[in-house]
Protein backbone atom coordinates (compact mmCIF):
# COMPACT_ATOMS: atom_id res chain seq x y z
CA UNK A 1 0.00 0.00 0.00
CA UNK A 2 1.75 3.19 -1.05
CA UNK A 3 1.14 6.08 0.85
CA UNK A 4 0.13 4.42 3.86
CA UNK A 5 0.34 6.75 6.91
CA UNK A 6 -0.43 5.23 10.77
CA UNK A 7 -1.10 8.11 12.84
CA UNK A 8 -1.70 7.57 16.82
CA UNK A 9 -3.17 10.28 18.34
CA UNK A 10 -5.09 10.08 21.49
CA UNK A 11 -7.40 13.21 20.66
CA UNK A 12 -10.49 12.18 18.75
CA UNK A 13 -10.97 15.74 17.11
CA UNK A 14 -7.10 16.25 16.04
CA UNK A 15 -7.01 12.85 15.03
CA UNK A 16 -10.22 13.84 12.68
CA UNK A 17 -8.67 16.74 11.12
CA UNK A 18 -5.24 14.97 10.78
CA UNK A 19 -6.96 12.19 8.90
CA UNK A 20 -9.18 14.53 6.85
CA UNK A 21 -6.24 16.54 5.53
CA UNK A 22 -4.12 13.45 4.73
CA UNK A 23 -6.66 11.57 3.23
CA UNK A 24 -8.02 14.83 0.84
CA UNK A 25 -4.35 14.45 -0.62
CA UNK A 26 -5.22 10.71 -1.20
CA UNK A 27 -2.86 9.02 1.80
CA UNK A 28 -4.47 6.37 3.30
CA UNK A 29 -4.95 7.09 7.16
CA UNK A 30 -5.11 4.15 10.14
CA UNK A 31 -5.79 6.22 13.09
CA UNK A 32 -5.09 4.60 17.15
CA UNK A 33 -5.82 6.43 19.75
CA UNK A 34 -3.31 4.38 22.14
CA UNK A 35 0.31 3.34 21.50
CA UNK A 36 0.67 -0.56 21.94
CA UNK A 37 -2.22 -1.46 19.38
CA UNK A 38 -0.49 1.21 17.26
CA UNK A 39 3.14 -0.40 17.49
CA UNK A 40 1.69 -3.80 16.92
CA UNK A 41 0.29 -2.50 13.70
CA UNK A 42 3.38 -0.83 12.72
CA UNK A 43 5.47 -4.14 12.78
CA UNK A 44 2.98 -6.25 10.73
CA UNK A 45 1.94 -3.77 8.54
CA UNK A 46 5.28 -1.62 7.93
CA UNK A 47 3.35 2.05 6.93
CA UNK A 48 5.30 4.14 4.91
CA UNK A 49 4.91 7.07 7.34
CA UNK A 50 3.97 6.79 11.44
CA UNK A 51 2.29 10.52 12.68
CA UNK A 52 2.87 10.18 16.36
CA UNK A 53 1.64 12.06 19.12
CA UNK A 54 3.97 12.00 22.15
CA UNK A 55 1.40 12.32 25.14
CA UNK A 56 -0.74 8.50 24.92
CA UNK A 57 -2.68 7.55 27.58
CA UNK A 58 -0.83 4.17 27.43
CA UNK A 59 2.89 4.76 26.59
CA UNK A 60 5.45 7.54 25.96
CA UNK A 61 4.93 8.54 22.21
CA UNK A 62 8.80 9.12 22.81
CA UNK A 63 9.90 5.71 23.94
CA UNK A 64 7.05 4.17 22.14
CA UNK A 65 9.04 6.44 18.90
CA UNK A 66 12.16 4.62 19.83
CA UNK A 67 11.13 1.24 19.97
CA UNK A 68 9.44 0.96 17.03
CA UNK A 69 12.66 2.45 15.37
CA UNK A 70 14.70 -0.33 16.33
CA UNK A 71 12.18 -2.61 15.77
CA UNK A 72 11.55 -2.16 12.21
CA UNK A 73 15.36 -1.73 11.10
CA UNK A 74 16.98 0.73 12.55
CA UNK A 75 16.90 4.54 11.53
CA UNK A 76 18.16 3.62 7.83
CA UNK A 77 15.18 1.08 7.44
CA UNK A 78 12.16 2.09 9.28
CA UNK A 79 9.29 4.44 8.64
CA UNK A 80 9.98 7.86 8.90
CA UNK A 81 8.04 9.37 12.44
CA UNK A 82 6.92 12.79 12.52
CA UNK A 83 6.33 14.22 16.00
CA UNK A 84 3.27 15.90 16.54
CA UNK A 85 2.71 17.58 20.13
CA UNK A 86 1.31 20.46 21.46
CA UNK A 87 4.62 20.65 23.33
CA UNK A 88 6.61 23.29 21.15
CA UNK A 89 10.26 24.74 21.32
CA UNK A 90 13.90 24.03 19.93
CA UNK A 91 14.41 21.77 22.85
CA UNK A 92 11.46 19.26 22.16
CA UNK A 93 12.29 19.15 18.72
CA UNK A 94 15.75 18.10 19.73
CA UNK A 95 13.84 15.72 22.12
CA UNK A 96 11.84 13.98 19.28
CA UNK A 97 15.37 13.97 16.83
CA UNK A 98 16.99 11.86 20.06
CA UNK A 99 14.38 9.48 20.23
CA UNK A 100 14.19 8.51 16.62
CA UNK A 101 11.52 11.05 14.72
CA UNK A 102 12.68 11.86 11.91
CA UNK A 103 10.87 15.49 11.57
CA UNK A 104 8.86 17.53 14.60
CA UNK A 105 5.48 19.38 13.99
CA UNK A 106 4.04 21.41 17.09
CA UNK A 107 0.05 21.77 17.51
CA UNK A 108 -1.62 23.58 16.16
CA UNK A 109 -0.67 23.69 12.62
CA UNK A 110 -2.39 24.21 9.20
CA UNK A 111 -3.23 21.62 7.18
CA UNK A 112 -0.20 23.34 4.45
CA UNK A 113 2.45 22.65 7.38
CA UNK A 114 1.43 19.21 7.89
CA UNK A 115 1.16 17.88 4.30
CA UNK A 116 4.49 19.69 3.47
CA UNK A 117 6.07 18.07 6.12
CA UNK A 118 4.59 14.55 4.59
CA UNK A 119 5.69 15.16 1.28
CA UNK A 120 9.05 15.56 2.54
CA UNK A 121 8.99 11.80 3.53
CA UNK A 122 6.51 9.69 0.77
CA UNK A 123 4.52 11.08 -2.22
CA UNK A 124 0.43 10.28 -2.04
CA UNK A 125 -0.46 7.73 -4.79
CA UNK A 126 -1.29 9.04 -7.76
CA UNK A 127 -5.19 9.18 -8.63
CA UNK A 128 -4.98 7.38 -12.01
């Protein structure tokens, strides 16, 4: 599946919007709203972009971030993460580059910010 995006965000209406923008520019979306179902998905179904929020009601988005990092291959091999938080500043995004994301996006943003960010990473799928 090309374009395949996991996001895991815990807030129902950011996870909405999130979703709505990625999937008007044709990404498909899987949305959790905790981070162990989320990582289990990640390593059987290997998206080519994980959207993760760093404050879960489960886990540490951060160490969750990590994990799955080394888990699918190492920073070479696995998905690119983008850190999305409403925690903002140099120092998280130095934060989020330490534990494995591989780009940092602080709440809110607008939906240009977020898809630019995306296309940095993978391309959505054409619509032929």
């Amino acid at each position: 599946m090309t374009g395949y995006i996991l996001l895991v965000e815990d807030n129902q209406d950011n996870a909405n919007m999130i979703t709505h923008i990625l999937e008007s520019a044709q990404y498909t979306v899987r949305h959790f709203n905790r981070g162990l179902p989320a990582a289990q998905a990640a390593r059987s179904e290997r998206p080519d972009l994980i959207v993760m929020d760093f404050n879960l009601p489960d886990v540490d988005g951060r160490v969750l971030t990590r994990l799955l990092v080394h888990q699918l291959g190492g920073k070479a091999k696995a998905p690119p993460v983008i850190a999305c938080t409403a925690k903002v500043g140099t120092i998280e995004a130095k934060i989020a580059e330490k534990y494995g994301c591989s780009a940092f996006l602080s709440k809110p943003f607008s939906p240009e910010s977020l898809l630019r960010l995306v296309n940095q990473f993978i391309q959505p799928p054409s619509n032929t």
